[in-house]
Protein backbone atom coordinates (compact mmCIF):
# COMPACT_ATOMS: atom_id res chain seq x y z
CA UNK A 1 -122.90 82.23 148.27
CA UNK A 2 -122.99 78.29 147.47
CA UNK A 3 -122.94 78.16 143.63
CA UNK A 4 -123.99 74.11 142.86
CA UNK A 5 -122.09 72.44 139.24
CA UNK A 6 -123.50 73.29 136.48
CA UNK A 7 -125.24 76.60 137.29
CA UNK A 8 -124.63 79.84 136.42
CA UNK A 9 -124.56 82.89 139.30
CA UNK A 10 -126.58 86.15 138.45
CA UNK A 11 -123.21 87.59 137.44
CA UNK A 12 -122.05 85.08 135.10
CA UNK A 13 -125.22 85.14 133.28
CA UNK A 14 -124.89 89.11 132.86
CA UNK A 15 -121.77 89.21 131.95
CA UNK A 16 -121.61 85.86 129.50
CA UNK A 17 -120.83 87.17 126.07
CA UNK A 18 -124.18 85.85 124.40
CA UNK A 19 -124.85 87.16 120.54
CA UNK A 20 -127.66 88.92 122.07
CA UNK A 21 -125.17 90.92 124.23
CA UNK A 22 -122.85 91.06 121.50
CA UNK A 23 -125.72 92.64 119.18
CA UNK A 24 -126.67 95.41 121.34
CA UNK A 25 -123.33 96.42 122.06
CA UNK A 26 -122.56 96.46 118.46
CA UNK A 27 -125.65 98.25 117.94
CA UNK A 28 -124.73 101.06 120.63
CA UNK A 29 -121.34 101.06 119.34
CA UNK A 30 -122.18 101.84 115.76
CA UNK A 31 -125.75 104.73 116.91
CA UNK A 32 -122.88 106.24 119.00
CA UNK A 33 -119.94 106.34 117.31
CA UNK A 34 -122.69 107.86 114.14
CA UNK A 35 -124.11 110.40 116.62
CA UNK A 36 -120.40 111.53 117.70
CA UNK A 37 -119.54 112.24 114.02
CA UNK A 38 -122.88 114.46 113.70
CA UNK A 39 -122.02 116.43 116.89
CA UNK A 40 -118.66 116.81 115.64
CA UNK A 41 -119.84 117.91 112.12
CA UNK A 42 -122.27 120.51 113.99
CA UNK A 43 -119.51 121.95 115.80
CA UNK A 44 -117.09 122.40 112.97
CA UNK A 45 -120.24 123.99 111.15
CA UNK A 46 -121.11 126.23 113.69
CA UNK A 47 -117.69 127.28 114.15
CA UNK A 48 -116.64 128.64 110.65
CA UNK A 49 -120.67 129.97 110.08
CA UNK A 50 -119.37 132.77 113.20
CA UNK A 51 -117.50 135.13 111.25
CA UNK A 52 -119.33 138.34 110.79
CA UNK A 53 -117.56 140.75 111.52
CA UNK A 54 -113.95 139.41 109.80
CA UNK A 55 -114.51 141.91 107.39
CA UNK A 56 -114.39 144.71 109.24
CA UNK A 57 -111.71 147.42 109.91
CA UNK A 58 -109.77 146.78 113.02
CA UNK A 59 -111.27 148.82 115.61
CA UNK A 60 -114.87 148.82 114.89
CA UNK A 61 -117.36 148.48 117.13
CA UNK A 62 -120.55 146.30 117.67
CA UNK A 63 -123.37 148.08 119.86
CA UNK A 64 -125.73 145.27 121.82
CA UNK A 65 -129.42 145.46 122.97
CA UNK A 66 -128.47 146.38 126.36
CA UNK A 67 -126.88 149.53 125.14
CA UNK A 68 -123.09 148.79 125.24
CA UNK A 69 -120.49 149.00 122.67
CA UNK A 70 -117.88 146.38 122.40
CA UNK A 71 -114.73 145.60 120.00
CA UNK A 72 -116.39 143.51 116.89
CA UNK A 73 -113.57 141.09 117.11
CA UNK A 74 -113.45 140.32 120.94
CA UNK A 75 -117.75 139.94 120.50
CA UNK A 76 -117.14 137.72 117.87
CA UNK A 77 -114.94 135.51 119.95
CA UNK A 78 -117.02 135.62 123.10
CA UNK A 79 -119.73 134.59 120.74
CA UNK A 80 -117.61 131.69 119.37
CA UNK A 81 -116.80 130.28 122.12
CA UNK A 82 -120.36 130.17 123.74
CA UNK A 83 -122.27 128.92 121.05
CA UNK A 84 -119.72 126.32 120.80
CA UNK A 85 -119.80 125.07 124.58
CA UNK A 86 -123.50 125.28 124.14
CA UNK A 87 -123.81 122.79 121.13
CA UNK A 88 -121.30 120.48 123.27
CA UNK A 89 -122.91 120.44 126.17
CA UNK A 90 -126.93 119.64 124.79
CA UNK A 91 -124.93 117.48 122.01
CA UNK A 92 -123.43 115.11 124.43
CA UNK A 93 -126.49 115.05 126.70
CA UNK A 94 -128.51 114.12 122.95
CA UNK A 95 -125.96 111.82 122.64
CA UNK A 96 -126.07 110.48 125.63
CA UNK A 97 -130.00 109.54 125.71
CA UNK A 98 -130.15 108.47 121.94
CA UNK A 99 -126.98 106.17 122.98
CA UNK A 100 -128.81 104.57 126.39
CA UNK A 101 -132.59 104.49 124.57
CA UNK A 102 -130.90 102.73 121.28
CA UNK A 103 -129.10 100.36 123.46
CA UNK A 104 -132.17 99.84 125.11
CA UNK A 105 -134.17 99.07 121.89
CA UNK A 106 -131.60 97.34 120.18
CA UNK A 107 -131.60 95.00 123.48
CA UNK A 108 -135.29 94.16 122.89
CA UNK A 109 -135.00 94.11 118.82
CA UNK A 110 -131.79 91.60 118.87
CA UNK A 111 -133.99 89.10 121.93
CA UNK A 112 -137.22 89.07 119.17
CA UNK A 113 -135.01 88.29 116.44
CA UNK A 114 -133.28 85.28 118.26
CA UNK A 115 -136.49 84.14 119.91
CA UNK A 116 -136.27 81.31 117.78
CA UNK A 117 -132.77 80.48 118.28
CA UNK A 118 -134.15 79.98 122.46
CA UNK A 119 -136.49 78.01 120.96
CA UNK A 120 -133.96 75.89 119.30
CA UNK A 121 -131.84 75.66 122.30
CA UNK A 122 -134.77 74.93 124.84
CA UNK A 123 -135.79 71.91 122.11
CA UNK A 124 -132.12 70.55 122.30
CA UNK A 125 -131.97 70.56 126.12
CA UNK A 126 -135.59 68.82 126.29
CA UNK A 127 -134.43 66.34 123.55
CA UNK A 128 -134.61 62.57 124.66
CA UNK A 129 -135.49 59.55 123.26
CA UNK A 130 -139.20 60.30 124.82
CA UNK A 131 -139.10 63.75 123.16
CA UNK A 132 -138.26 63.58 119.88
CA UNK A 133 -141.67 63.94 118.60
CA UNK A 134 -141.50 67.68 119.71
CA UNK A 135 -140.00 69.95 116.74
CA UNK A 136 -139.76 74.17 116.61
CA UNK A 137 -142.82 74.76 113.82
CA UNK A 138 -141.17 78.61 112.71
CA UNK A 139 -143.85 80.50 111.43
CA UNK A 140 -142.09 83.89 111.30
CA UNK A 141 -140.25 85.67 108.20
CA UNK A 142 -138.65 83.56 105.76
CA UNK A 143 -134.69 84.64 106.41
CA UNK A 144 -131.87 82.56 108.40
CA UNK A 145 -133.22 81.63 111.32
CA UNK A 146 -136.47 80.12 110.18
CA UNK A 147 -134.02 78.34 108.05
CA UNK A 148 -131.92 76.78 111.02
CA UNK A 149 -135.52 76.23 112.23
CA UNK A 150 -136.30 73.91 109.34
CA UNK A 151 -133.19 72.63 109.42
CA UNK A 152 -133.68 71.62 113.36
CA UNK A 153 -136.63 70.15 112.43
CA UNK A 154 -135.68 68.13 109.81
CA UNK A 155 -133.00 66.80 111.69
CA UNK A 156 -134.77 65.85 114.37
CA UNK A 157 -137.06 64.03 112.31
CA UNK A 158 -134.08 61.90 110.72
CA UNK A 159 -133.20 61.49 114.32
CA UNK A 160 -136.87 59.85 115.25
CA UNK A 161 -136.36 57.39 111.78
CA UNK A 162 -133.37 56.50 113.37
CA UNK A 163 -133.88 56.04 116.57
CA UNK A 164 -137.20 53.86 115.63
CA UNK A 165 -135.31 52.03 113.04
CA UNK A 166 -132.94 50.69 115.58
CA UNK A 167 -135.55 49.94 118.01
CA UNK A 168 -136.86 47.76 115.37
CA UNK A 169 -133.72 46.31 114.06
CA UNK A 170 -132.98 45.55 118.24
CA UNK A 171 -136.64 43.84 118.41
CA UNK A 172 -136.27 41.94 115.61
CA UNK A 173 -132.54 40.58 116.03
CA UNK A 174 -134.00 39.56 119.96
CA UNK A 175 -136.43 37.50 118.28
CA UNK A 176 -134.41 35.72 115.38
CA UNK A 177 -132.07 34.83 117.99
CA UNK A 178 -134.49 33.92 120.73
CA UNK A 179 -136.18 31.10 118.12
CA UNK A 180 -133.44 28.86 117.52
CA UNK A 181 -132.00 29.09 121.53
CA UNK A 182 -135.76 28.38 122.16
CA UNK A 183 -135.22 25.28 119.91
CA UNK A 184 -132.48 24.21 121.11
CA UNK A 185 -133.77 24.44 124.80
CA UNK A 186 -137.03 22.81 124.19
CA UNK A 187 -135.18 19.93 122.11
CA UNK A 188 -132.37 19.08 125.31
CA UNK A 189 -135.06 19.39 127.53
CA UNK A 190 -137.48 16.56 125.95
CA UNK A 191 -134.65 14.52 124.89
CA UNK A 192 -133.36 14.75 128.66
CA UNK A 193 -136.83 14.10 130.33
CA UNK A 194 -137.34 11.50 128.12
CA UNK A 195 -136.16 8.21 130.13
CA UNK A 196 -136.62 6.10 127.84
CA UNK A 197 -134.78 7.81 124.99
CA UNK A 198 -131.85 6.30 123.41
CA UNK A 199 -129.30 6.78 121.04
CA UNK A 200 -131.23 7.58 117.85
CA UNK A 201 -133.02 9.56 120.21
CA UNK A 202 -129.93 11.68 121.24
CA UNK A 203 -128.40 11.74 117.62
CA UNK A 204 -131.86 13.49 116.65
CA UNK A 205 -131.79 15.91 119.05
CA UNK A 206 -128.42 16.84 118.63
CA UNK A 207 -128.92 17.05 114.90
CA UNK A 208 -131.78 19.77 115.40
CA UNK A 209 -129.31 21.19 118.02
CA UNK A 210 -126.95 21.87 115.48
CA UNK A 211 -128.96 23.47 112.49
CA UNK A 212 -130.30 25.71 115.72
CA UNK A 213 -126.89 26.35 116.35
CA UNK A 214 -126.00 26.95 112.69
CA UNK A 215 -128.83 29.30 111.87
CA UNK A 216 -127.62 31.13 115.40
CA UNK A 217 -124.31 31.32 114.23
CA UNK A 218 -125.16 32.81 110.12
CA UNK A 219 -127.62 35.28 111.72
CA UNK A 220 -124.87 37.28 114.10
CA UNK A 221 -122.17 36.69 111.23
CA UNK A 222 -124.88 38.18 109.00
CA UNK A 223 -124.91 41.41 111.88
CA UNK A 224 -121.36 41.38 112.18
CA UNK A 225 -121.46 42.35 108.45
CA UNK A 226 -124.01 44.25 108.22
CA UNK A 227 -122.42 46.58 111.46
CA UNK A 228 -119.17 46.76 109.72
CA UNK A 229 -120.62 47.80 106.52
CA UNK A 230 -122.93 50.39 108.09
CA UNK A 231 -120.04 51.61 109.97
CA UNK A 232 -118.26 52.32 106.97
CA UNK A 233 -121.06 53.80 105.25
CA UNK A 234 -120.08 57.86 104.07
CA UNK A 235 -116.65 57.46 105.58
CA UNK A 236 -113.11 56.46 103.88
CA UNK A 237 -113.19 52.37 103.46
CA UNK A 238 -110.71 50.80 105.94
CA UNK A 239 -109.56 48.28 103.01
CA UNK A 240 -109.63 49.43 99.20
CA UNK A 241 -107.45 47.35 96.57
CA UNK A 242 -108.79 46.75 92.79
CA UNK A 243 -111.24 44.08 92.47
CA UNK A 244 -113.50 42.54 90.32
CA UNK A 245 -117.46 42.32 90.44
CA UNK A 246 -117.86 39.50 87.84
CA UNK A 247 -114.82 37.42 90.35
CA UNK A 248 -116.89 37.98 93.15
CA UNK A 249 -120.08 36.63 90.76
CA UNK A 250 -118.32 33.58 89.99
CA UNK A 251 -117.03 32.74 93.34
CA UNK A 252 -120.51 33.25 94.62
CA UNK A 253 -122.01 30.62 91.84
CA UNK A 254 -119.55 28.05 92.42
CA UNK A 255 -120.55 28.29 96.16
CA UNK A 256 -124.53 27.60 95.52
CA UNK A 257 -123.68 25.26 92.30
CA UNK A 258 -125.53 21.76 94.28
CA UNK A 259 -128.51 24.09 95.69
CA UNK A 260 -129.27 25.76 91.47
CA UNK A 261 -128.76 22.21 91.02
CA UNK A 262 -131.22 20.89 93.08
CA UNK A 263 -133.83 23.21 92.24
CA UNK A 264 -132.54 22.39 88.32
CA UNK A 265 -132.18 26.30 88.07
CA UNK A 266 -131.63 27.94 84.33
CA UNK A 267 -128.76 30.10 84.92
CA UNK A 268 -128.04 32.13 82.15
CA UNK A 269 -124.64 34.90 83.28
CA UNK A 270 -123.00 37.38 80.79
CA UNK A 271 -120.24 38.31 82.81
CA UNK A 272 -117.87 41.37 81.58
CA UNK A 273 -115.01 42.88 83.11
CA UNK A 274 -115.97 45.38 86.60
CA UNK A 275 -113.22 46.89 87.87
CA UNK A 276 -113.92 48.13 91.64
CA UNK A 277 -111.64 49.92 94.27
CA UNK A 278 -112.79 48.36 97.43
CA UNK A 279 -112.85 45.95 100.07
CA UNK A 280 -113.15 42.56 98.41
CA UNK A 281 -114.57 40.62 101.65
CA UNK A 282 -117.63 43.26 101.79
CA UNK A 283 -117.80 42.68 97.69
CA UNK A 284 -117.92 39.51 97.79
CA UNK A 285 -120.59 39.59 100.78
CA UNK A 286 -122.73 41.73 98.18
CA UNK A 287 -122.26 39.31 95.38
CA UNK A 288 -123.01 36.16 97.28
CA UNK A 289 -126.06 38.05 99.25
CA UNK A 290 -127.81 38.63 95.75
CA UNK A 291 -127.26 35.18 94.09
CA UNK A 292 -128.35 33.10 97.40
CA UNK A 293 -131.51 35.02 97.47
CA UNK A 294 -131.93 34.76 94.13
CA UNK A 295 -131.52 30.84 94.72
CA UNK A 296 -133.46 30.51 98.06
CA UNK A 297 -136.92 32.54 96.77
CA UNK A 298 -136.65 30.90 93.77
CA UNK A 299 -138.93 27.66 92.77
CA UNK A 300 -138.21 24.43 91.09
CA UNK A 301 -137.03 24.51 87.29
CA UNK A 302 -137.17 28.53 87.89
CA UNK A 303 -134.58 30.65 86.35
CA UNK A 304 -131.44 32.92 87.14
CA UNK A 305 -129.90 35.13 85.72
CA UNK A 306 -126.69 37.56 86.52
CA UNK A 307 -124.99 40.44 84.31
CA UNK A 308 -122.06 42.73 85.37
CA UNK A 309 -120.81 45.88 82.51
CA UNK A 310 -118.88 48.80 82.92
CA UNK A 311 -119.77 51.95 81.28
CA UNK A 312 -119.43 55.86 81.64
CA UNK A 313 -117.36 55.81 84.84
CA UNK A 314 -119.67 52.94 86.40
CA UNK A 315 -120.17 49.32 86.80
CA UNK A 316 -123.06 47.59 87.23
CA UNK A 317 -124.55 43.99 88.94
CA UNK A 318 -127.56 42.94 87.62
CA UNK A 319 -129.17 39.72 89.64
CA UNK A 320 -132.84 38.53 89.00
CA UNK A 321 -134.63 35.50 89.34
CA UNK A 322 -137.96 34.14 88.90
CA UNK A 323 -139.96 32.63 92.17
CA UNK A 324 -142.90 34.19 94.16
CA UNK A 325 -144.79 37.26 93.70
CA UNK A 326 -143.76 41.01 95.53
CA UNK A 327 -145.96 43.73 95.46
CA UNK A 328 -144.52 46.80 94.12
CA UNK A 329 -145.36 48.65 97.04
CA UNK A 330 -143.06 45.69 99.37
CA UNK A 331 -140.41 46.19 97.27
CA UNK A 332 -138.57 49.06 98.96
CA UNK A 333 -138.99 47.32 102.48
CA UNK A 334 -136.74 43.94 101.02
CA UNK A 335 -134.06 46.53 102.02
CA UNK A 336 -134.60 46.79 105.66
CA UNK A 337 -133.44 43.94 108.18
CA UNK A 338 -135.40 41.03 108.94
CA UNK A 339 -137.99 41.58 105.76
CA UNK A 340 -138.51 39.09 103.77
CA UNK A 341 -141.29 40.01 101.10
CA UNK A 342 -144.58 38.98 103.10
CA UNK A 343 -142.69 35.15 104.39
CA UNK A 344 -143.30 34.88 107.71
CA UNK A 345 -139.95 34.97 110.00
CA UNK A 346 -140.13 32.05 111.30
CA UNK A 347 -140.89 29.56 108.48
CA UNK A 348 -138.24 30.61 105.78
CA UNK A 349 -134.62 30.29 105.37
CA UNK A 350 -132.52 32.91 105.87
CA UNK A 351 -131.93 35.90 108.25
CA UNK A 352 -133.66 38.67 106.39
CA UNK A 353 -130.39 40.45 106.32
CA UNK A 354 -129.13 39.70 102.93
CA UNK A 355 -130.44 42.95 101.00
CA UNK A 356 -130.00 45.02 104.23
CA UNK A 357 -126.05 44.01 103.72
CA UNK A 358 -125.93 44.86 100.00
CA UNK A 359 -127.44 48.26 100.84
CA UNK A 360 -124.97 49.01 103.70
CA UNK A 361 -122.06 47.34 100.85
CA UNK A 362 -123.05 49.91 98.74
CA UNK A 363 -123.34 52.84 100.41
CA UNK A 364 -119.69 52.18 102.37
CA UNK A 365 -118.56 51.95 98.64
CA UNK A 366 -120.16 55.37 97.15
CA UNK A 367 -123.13 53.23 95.42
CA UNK A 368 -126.77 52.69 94.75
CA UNK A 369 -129.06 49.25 95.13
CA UNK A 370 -132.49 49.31 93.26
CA UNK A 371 -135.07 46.57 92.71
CA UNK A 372 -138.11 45.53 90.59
CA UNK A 373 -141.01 43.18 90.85
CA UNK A 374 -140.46 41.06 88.09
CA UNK A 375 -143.91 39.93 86.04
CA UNK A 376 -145.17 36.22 87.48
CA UNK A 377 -142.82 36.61 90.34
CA UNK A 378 -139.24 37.41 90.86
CA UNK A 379 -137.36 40.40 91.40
CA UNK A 380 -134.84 42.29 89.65
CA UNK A 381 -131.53 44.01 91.52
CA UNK A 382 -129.18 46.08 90.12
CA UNK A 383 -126.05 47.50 92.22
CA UNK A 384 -124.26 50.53 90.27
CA UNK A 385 -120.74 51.39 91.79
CA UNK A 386 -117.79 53.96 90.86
CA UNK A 387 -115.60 52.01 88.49
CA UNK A 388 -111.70 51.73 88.98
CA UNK A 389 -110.11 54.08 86.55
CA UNK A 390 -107.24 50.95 85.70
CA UNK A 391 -107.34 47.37 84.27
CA UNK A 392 -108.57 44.81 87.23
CA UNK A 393 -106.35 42.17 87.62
CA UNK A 394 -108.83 39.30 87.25
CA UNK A 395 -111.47 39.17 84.50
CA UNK A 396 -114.11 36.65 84.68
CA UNK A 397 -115.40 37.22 81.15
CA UNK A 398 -114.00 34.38 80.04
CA UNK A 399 -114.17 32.13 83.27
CA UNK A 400 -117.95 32.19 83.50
CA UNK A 401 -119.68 31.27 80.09
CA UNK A 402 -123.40 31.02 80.26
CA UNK A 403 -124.04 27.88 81.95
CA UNK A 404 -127.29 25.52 82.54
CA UNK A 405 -127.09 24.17 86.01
């Protein structure tokens, strides 16, 4: 017989120790072992209920139907012993068909019960990306297995989130990436067909060249974080040392210090102590993230404003600025990649990763992100993280004063 990998013979399948197996056996097991005792019982009860005659004189007699006289005691024992091989014999053959027709049932009973649990198992083996919209839909009793129904169900709808998620992230990533090659390309190829071009020429092109090259290059830095911070997401941190929120805040101002210039920002920080256990790189990627949006969506003689404090066990990053409009309803969305609050993707600064990264920061480091619309435009975010339970080493209370830029 030519068994092929992966299948199972006739034999194997019979004899494969499945829970439904393993339920009817224990089934039979228990209905037999319970009928034995009651068989048992019977015969012990039968036994000690044939003593008529032990009262008797020795020497009496008994006198049958048939006529004949026999010794009470040797009656009695004949008597014993064939009532007891009778309630053996039709005991065991009870037995017997109680045992095989309880197996039997309990065989059927046990395959209802974990009809479901086929179902879940054909579902798993059908599950691919082009079936994930299929789910189990238990509509029986309300008891553990409608609950690893539900459970299947809901899990496989997480699945579906994520799988389109990541189709969208993939899309989107293609595209940011494709527009400033396609730049670049279209910019080397007009420059070179031009004949007459010249050095000016040249110097232009390779000037739009290299902003391509440089919003290229911030875009997969910008993945590179945000893949190391989702990788690190509900798992131990690879790098934790004390740190400092209101550092990282002051770090990140000094960086953007000529753009709030430009824009002659009001910047208005009230910076206290925020002791962290983390990685300081991915901090300090959270920090920066926050202030340069707050900078880049912001409009001319707008204002800024940044907070850290530590209370009850927490600390807390509060960034908002003023600038353009978001709709309520947008505001949960700032938090996926490449969304940027209604601008269109190719005519604004910026990735559309920035939020994305503080999210996946947060949750690598056991904390929450939130955001409001802010009245006349602006938004309002607010990072809460465990605090460190000693000192930090650096406080920038008293390095950042409220400043004007």
């Amino acid at each position: 017989m030519t068994v092929y990998p992966g299948r199972k013979t006739l034999w194997q399948i019979w004899t494969r120790p499945t829970l439904r197996l393993r339920l009817t056996l224990l089934n039979g097991i228990l209905l037999i072992g319970a009928g034995a005792v009651l068989v048992v019982l019977a015969w012990l009860l039968v036994s000690e209920s044939l003593h008529p005659v032990d009262e008797l004189l020795a020497g009496s007699t008994v006198s049958l139907a048939d006529g004949t006289t026999r010794d009470a005691l040797d009656w009695q024992a004949d008597m014993e012993a064939q009532s007891s091989q009778e309630l053996l014999v039709k005991g065991l053959s009870a037995l017997v068909g109680i045992g095989v027709l309880g197996i039997a049932c309990a065989y059927v009973v046990a395959g209802r019960a974990l009809r479901p649990l086929q179902a879940v198992t054909q579902a798993a083996q059908r599950l691919g990306e082009e079936t994930l919209d299929q789910r189990i839909r238990y509509s029986g009793a309300d008891d553990e297995v409608a609950e690893l129904a539900r459970t299947f169900d809901a899990m496989l709808d997480r699945l579906t989130a994520a799988f389109e998620s990541q189709k969208r992230f993939v899309a989107n990533a293609s595209h940011e990436l494709r527009t400033p090659l396609a730049v670049m390309r279209t910019e080397i190829d007009v420059t070179l067909s031009d004949d007459e071009a010249d050095v000016a020429e040249y110097r232009r092109m390779a000037k739009v060249v290299r902003n391509a090259s440089e919003r290229a290059n911030g875009l997969v830095d910008a993945l590179l974080v945000l893949a190391r911070s989702e990788a690190q997401s509900g798992r131990r941190l690879v790098r934790k040392v004390p740190a400092d929120l209101a550092t990282s805040v002051y770090n990140a101002l000094s960086a953007v210090k000529a753009e709030a210039g430009r824009l002659k920002l009001d910047i208005t920080t009230d910076l206290e102590a925020a002791p962290v256990v983390g990685d300081p790189s991915l901090l300090d990627r959270l920090a920066g993230n926050l202030i340069e949006n707050a900078i880049r969506y912001n409009h001319l003689l707008g204002r800024l404003w940044v907070r850290t404090e530590s209370s009850d066990g927490q600390v807390r990053l509060i960034v908002g600025n003023t600038g353009y409009e978001v709709e309520p309803a947008d505001v949960p969305g700032l938090f996926e990649p490449f969304r940027r609050g209604g601008w269109e993707r190719t005519g604004s600064r910026g990735s559309g990763l920035g939020l994305s990264i503080v999210r996946a920061v947060c949750d690598a480091h056991g904390g929450t992100v939130s955001a409001v619309a802010q009245e006349g435009g602006g938004l309002e975010v607010t990072v809460v993280l465990p605090g460190a339970s000693a000192t930090p080493v650096v406080s920038a209370t008293a390095s950042v004063p409220k400043v004007k830029a």
